[in-house]
Protein backbone atom coordinates (compact mmCIF):
# COMPACT_ATOMS: atom_id res chain seq x y z
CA UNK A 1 37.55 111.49 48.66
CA UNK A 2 41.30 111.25 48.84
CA UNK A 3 41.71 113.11 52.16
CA UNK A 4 38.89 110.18 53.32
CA UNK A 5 41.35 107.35 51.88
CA UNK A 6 44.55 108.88 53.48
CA UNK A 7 43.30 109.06 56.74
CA UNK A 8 43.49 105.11 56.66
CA UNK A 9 47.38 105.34 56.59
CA UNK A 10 47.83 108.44 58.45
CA UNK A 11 45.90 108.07 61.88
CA UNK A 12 48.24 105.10 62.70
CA UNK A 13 50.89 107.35 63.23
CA UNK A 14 51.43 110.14 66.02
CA UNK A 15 51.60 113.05 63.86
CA UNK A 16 47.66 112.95 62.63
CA UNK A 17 45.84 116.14 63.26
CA UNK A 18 42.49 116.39 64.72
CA UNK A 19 40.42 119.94 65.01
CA UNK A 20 40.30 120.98 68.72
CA UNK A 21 39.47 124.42 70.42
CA UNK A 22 41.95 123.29 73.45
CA UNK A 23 44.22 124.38 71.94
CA UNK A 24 45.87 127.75 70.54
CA UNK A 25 46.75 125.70 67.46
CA UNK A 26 43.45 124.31 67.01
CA UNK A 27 44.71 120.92 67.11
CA UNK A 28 45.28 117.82 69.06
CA UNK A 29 46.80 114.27 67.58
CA UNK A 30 45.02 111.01 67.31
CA UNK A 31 45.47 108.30 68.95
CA UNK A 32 47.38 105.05 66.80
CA UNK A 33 45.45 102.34 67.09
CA UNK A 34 42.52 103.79 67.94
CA UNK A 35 39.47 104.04 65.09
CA UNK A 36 40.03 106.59 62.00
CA UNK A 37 38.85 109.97 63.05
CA UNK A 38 35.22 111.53 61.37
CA UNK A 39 36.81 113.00 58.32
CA UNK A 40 35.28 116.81 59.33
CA UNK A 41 37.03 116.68 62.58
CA UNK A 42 40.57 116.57 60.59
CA UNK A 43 42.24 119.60 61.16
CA UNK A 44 43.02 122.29 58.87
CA UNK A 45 46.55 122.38 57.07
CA UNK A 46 47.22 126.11 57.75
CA UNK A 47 47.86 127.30 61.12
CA UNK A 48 45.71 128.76 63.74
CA UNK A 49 46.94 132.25 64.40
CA UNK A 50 47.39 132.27 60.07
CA UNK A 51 43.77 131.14 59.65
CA UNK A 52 42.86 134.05 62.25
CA UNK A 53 45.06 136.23 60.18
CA UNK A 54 43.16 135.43 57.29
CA UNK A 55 39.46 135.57 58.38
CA UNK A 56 40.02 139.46 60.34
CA UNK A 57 41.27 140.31 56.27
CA UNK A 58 38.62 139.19 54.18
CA UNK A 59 35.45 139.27 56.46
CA UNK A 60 34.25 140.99 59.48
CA UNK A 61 34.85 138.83 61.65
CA UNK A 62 37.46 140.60 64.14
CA UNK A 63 36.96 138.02 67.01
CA UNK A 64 36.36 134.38 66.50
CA UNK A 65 33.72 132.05 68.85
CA UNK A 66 34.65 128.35 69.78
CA UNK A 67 33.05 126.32 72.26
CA UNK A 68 35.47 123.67 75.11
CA UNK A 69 34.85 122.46 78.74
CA UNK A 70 37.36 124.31 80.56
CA UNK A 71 38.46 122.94 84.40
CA UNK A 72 37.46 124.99 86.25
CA UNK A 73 33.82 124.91 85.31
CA UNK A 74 33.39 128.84 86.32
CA UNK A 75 35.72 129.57 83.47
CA UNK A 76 32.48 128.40 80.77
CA UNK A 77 32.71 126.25 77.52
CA UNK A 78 32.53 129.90 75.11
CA UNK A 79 34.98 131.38 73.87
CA UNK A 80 36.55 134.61 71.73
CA UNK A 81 39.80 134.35 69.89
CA UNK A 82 41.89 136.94 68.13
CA UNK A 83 44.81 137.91 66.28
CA UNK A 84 46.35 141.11 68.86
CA UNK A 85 49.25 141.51 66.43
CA UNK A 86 51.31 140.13 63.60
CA UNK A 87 54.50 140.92 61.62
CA UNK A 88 55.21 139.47 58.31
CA UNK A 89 57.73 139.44 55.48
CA UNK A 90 58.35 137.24 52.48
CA UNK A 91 60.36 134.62 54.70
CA UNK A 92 59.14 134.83 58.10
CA UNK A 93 55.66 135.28 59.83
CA UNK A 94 54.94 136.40 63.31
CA UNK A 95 51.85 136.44 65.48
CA UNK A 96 50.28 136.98 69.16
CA UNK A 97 46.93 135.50 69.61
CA UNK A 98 44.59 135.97 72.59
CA UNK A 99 41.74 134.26 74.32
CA UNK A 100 39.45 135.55 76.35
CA UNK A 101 36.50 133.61 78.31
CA UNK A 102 33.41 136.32 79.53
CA UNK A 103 31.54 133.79 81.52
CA UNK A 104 33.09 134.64 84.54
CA UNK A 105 33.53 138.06 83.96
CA UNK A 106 30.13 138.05 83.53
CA UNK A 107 29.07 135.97 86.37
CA UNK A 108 31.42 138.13 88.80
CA UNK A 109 29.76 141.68 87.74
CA UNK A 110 26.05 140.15 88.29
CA UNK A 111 27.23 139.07 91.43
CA UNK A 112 29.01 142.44 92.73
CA UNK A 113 25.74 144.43 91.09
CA UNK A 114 23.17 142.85 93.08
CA UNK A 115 25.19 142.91 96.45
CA UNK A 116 25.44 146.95 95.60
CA UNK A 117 22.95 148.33 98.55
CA UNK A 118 24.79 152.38 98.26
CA UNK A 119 26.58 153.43 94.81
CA UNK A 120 29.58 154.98 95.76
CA UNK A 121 33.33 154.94 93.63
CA UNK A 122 34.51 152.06 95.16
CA UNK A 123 31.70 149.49 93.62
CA UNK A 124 33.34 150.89 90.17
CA UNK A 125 36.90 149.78 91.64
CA UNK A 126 35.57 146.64 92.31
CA UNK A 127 34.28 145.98 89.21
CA UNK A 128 36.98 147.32 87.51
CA UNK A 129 39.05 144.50 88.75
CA UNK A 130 37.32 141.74 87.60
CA UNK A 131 38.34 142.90 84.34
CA UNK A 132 41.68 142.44 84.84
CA UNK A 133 41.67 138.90 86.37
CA UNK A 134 44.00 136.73 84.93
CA UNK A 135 42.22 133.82 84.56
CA UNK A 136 39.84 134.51 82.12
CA UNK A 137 42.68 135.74 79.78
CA UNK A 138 45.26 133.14 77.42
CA UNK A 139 47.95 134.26 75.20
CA UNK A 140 49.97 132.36 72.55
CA UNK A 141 52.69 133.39 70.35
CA UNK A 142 53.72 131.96 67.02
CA UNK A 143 56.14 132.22 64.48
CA UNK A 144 56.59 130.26 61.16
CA UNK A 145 60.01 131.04 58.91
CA UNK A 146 61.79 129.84 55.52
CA UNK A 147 64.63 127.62 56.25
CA UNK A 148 65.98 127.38 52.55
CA UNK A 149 63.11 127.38 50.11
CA UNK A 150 62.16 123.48 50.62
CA UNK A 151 62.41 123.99 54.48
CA UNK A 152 60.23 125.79 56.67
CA UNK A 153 59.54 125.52 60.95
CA UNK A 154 57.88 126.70 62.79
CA UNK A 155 57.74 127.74 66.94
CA UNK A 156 54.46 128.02 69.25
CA UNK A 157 54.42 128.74 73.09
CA UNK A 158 51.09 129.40 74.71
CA UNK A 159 50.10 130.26 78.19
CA UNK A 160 47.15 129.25 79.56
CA UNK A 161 46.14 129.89 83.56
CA UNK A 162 44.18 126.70 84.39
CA UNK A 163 46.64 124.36 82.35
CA UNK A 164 50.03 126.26 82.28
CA UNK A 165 52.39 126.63 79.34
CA UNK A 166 52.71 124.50 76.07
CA UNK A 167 55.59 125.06 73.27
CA UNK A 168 56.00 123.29 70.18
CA UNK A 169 58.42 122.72 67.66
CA UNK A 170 57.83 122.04 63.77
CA UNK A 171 60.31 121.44 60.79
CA UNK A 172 59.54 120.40 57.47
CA UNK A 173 61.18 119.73 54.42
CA UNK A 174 59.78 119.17 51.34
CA UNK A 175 62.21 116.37 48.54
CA UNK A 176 61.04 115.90 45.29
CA UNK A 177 58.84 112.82 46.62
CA UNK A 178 58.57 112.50 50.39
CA UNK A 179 58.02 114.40 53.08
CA UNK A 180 59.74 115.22 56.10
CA UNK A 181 58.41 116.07 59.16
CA UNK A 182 60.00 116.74 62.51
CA UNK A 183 57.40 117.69 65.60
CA UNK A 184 58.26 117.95 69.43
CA UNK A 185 55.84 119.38 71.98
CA UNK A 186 55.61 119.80 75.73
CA UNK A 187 53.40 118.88 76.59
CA UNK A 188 51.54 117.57 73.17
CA UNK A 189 47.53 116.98 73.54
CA UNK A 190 46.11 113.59 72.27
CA UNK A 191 42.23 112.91 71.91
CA UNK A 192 41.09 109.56 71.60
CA UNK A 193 37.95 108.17 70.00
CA UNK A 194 35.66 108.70 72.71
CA UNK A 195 36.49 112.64 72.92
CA UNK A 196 38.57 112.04 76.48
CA UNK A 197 42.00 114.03 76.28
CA UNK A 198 45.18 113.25 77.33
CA UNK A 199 48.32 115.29 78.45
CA UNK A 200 51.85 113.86 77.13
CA UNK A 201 54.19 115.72 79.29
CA UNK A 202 57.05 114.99 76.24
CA UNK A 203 56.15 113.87 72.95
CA UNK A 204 58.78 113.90 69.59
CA UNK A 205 58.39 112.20 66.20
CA UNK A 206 59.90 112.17 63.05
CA UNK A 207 58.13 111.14 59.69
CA UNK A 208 58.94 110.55 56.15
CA UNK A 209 55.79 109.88 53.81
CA UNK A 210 55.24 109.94 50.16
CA UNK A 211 53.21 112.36 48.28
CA UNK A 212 50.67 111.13 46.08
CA UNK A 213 51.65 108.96 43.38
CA UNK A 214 50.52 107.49 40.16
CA UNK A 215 50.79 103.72 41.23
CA UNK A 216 48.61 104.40 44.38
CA UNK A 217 51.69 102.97 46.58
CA UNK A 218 52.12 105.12 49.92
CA UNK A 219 54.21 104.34 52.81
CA UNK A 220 54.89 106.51 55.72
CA UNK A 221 57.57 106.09 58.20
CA UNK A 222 58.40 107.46 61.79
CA UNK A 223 60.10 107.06 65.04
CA UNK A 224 58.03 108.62 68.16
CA UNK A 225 59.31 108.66 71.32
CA UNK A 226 56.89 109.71 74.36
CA UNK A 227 57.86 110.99 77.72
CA UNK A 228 56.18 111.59 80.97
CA UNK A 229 53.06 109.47 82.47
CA UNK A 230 50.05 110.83 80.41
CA UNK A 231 47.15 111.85 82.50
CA UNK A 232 44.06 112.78 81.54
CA UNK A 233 42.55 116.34 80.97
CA UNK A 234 38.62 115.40 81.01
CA UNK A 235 38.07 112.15 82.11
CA UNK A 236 37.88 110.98 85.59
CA UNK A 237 38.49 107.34 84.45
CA UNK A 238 40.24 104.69 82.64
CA UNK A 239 43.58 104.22 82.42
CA UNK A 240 46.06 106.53 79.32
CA UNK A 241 46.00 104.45 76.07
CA UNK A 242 49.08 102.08 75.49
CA UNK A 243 50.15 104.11 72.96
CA UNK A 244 50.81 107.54 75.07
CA UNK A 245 52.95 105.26 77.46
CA UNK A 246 56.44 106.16 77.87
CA UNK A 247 58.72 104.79 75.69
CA UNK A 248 59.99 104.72 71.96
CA UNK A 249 58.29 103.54 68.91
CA UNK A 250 59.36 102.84 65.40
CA UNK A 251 56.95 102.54 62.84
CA UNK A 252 56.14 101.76 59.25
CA UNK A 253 53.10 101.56 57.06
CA UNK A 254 51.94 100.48 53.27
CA UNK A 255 48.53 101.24 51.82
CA UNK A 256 48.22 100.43 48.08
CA UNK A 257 44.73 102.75 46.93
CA UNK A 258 42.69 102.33 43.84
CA UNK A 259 39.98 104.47 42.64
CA UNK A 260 36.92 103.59 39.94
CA UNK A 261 34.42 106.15 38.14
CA UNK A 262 30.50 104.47 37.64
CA UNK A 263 30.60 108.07 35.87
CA UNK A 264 32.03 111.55 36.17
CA UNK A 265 31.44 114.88 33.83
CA UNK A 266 34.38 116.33 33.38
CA UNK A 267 34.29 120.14 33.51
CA UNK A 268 36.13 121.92 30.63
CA UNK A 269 39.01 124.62 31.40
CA UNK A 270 37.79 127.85 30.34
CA UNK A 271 40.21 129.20 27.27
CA UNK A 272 41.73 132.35 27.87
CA UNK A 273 40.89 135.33 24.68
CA UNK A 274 43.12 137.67 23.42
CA UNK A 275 40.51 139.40 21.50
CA UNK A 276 38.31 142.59 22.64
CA UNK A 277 35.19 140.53 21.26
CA UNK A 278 34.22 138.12 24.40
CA UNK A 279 30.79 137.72 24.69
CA UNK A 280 30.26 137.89 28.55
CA UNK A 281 26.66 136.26 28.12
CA UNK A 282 27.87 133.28 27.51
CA UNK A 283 30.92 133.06 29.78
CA UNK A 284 30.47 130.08 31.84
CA UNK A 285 30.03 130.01 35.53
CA UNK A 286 32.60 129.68 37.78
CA UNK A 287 32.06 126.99 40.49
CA UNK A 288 32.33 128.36 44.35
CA UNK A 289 34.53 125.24 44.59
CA UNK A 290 37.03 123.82 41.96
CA UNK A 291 37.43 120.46 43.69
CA UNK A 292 33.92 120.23 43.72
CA UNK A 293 32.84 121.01 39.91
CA UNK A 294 32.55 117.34 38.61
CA UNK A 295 29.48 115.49 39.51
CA UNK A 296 30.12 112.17 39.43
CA UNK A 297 29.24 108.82 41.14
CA UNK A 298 32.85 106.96 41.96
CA UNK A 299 34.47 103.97 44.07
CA UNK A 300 37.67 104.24 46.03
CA UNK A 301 39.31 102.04 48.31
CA UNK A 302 42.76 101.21 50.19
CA UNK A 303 44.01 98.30 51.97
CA UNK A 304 47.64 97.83 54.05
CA UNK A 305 49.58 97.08 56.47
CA UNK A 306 51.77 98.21 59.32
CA UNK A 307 54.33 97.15 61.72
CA UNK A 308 55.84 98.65 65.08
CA UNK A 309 58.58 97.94 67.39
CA UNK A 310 58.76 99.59 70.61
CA UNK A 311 62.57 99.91 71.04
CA UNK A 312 62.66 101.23 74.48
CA UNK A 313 59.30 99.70 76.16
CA UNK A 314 59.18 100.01 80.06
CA UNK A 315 57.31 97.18 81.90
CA UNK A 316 55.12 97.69 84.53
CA UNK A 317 54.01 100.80 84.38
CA UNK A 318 51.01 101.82 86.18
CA UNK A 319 48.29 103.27 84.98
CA UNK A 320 45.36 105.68 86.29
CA UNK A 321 43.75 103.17 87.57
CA UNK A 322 46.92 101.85 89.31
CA UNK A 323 46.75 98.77 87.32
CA UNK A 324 49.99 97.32 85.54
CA UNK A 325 50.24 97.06 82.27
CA UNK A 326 51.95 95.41 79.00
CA UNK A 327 52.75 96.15 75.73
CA UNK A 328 53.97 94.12 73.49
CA UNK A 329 57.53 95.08 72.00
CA UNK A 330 56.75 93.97 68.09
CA UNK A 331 52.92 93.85 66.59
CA UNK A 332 51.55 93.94 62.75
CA UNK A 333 48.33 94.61 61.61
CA UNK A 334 45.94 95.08 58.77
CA UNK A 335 43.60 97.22 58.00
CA UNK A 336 41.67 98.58 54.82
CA UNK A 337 38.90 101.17 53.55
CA UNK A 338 36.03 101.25 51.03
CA UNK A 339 34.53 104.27 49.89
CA UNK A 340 31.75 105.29 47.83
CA UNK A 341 31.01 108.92 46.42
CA UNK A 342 28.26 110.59 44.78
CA UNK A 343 28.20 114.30 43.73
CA UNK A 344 25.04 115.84 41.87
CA UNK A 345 25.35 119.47 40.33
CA UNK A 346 28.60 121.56 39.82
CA UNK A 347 28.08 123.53 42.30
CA UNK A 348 27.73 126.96 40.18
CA UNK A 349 24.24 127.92 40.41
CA UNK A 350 22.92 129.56 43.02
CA UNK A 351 20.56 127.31 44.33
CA UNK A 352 19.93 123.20 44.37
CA UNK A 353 23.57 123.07 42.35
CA UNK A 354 25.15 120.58 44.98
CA UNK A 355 24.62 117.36 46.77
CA UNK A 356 27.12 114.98 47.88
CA UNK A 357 27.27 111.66 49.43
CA UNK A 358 30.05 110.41 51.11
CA UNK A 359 30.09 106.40 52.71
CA UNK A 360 33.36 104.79 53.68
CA UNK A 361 33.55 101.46 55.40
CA UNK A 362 36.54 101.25 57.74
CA UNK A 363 38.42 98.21 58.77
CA UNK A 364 40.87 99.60 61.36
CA UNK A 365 43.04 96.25 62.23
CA UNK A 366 41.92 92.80 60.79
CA UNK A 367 43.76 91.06 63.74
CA UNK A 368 41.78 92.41 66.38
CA UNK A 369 38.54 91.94 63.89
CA UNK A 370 39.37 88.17 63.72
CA UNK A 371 39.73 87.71 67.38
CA UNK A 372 36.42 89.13 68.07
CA UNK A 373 34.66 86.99 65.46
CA UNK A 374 36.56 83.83 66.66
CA UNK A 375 35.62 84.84 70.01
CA UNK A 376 31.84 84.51 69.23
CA UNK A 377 31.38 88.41 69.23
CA UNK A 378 31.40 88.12 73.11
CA UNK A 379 32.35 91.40 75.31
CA UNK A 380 36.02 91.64 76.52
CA UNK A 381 37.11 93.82 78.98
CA UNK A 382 40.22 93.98 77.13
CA UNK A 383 38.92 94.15 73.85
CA UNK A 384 40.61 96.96 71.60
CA UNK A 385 38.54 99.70 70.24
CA UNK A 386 39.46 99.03 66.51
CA UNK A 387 38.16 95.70 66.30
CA UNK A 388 34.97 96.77 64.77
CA UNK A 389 34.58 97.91 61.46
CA UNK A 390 33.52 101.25 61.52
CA UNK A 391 30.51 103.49 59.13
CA UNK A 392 31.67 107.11 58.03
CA UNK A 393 28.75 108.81 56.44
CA UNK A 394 28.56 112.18 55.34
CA UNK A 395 26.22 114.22 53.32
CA UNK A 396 26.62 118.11 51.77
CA UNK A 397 23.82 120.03 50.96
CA UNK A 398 24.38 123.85 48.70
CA UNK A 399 22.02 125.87 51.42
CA UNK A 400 22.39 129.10 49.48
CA UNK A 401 25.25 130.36 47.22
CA UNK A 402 28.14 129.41 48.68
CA UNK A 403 27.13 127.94 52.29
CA UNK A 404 27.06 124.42 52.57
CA UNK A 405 25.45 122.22 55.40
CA UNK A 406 27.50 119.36 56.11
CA UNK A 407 26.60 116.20 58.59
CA UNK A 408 29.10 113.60 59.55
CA UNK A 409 28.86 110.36 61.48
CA UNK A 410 30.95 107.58 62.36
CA UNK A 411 28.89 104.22 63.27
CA UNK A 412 30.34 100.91 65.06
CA UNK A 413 28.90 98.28 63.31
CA UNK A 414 28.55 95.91 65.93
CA UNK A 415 26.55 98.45 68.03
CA UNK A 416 24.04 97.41 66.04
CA UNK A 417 23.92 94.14 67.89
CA UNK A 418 22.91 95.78 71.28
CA UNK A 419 26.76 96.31 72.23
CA UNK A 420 26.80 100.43 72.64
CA UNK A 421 25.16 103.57 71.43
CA UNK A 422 24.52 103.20 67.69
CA UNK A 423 26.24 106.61 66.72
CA UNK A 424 29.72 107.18 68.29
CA UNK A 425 30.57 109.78 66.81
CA UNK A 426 28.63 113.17 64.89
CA UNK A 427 29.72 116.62 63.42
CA UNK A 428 27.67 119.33 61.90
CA UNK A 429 29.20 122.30 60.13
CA UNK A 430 28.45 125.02 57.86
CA UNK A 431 31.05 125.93 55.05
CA UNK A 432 31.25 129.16 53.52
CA UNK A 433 33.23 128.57 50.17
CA UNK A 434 35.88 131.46 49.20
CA UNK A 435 36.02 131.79 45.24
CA UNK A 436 39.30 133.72 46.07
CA UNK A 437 41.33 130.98 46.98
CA UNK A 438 41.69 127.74 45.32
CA UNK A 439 39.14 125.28 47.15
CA UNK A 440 39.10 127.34 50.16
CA UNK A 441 36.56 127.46 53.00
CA UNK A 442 35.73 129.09 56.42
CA UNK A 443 34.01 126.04 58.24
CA UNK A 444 31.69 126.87 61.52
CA UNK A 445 31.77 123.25 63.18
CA UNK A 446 30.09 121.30 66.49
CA UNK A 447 30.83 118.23 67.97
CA UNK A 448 27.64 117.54 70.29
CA UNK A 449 29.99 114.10 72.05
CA UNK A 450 33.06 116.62 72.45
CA UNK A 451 30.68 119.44 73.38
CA UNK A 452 33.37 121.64 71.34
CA UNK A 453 33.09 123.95 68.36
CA UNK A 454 35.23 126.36 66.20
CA UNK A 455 35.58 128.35 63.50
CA UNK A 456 38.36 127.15 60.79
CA UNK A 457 40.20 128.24 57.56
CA UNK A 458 40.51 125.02 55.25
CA UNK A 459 42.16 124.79 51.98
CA UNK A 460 42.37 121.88 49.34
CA UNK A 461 40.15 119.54 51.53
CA UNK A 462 36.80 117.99 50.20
């Protein structure tokens, strides 16, 4: 529940991660202004090429499968990643990831098979090649290290042959508080609500944000400054977002969140024995998830606000659809969630030992809300996409042991009234809970809009 409130706050800044296979990070950032993202499509907090690390150690899995158009089409939507080699010591971490795409190296060997009419050696030259075409291939190469021991970065350059290079730059620093983040990319990937991507050829931010407090105050605060006219990876249509525009931004945010149990049963911390006498029979089970050992039924919810100021805002500039367009150089806003959360079971057992309900009610900007009801609810062309409240369901089911089935949706509320599909957004996964790490997971997830899937390490997220 609190990764479901935070999202409120976060996603209207450029620094909010969303899970994407387009990437050798696994990640692409949200769009500001646009409608908070399904809370299974937020990515994980540890790194790709780290998570891959991980996986190859404690499973089988040497090679992991995601699913992503790719231009050109030939190239096919599946794909293998692995970790091709690593160094490590206690203050710096280094790793080369590959990617590899058979469809066409399959596609290329049917095709050279059933042209053979003699066998001779040359047919095993020929196919010999295809194996070594470049274009089927992607490498990356990243590196995290310990600044001082409240200060880490990290550096990421990948190669890829249909879209060319990207490099990125991270720095962190943790104060006793806040949070520090520095990011730069070239070019950074941004996905908006609808699942259409979009290239920023430059795009550098800086945020401070507050950690979790008592009083439920949070504020977050960043300067973003984008470069480059953004164009669009897999749309053929529509103009970039305002937002991705060149220009410079500075931005700050409030959310004050409250939480209220209906009930909750509190699980007890197991004592530790210094005796030889424990009775094993009656040791008590440990859950496959700590953060999800209390069953409870519970109400959460946020509200806040948020200003911006674009300090260096170019007019005219043209978008895809070589129409000009505005943005205004100082806006506020509104915006608020409601959540409600129901857990049955501790999930121990088993079998039937975990259920969980999940229904947040999202009201992305209250300006753009009140225009559309004063308005009459009639269709604008220019009508933003967060002016209707927005439905975030999601339900957990215990399958078996530790594997969980997990379904989320996202639901524009006045779809209902004829004005678009009903569900605009869905995500299935399957979570495989690791008793080894504190509220880890490996999480298999689809996006049937995105047409994209991956495989994902995620710790301390429920």
């Amino acid at each position: 529940m609190a990764r479901l409130i935070r999202s409120a706050i976060d996603s209207a800044f450029w620094d909010f991660n969303v899970a994407s296979p387009q990437t050798f990070d696994g990640r692409a950032k949200s769009i500001p202004g646009d409608p908070f993202p399904v809370d299974a499509s937020v990515s994980s907090r540890v790194s790709r090429p780290i998570q891959l690390s991980f996986i190859r150690a404690h499973s089988p899995l040497w090679v992991i499968p995601s699913f992503s158009p790719t231009t050109p089409k030939d190239l096919g939507s599946f794909s293998i990643h692995s970790l091709l080699f690593r160094l490590a010591s206690p203050t710096w971490w280094l790793g080369v990831t590959g990617q590899f795409r058979p469809r066409k190296l399959i596609a290329e060997i049917k095709n050279e098979i059933s042209n053979i009419e003699e066998f001779d050696i040359s047919i095993v030259k020929d196919v010999t090649k295809h194996f070594l075409d470049k274009s089927m291939f992607s490498l990356g190469i990243h590196s995290e290290f310990a600044l001082t021991s409240s200060t880490s970065a990290s550096i990421s350059v990948e190669g890829y042959p249909e879209k060319g290079r990207r490099q990125k730059l991270k720095v962190y620093h943790k104060l006793p508080e806040h949070d520090l983040t520095f990011e730069a990319a070239w070019p950074q990937l941004f996905v908006d609500h609808k699942g259409k991507y979009w290239d920023v050829p430059e795009s550098i931010s800086a945020d401070l944000s507050t950690v979790v407090s008592e009083s439920g105050i949070r504020y977050h605060i960043g300067i973003h400054k984008n470069g480059g006219n953004p164009h669009a990876v897999n749309a053929t249509d529509g103009s970039p977002p305002l937002n991705l525009l060149p220009g410079v931004c500075a931005k700050a945010a409030v959310t004050y969140e409250m939480s209220r149990d209906f009930w909750r049963e509190k699980t007890e911390p197991e004592e530790e024995e210094d005796n030889f006498d424990w009775d094993w029979n009656n040791r008590k089970p440990t859950p496959y998830d700590s953060r999800l050992a209390e069953p409870h039924a519970a109400i959460s919810g946020s509200m806040g606000g948020s200003c911006a100021s674009w300090i260096w805002n170019p007019k005219n500039v043209v978008g895809t659809d070589s129409r000009e367009v505005e943005r205004s150089r100082f806006n506020a806003d509104l915006f608020g969630s409601v959540c409600y959360s129901y857990q049955q079971g501790k999930f121990t057992k088993q079998f039937q030992d975990f259920t969980r309900v999940d229904a947040r009610l999202d009201i992305p900007s209250a300006s753009a809300l009140a225009k559309k009801v004063f308005s009459g609810f009639k269709k604008d062309v220019n009508e933003q996409a967060a002016a209707s409240p927005r439905l975030n369901l999601s339900f957990q089911q215990q399958i078996a042991g530790p594997f969980v089935f997990r379904a989320d949706s996202r639901v524009a509320l006045l779809s209902m009234f004829g004005r678009g599909g009903l569900i605009e957004d869905f995500i299935c996964s399957l979570n495989y809970s690791l008793k080894s790490l504190p509220s880890g997971k490996i999480v298999a997830w689809f996006s049937p809009k995105r047409k994209e899937g991956m495989v994902e390490l995620r710790l301390l997220e429920f």
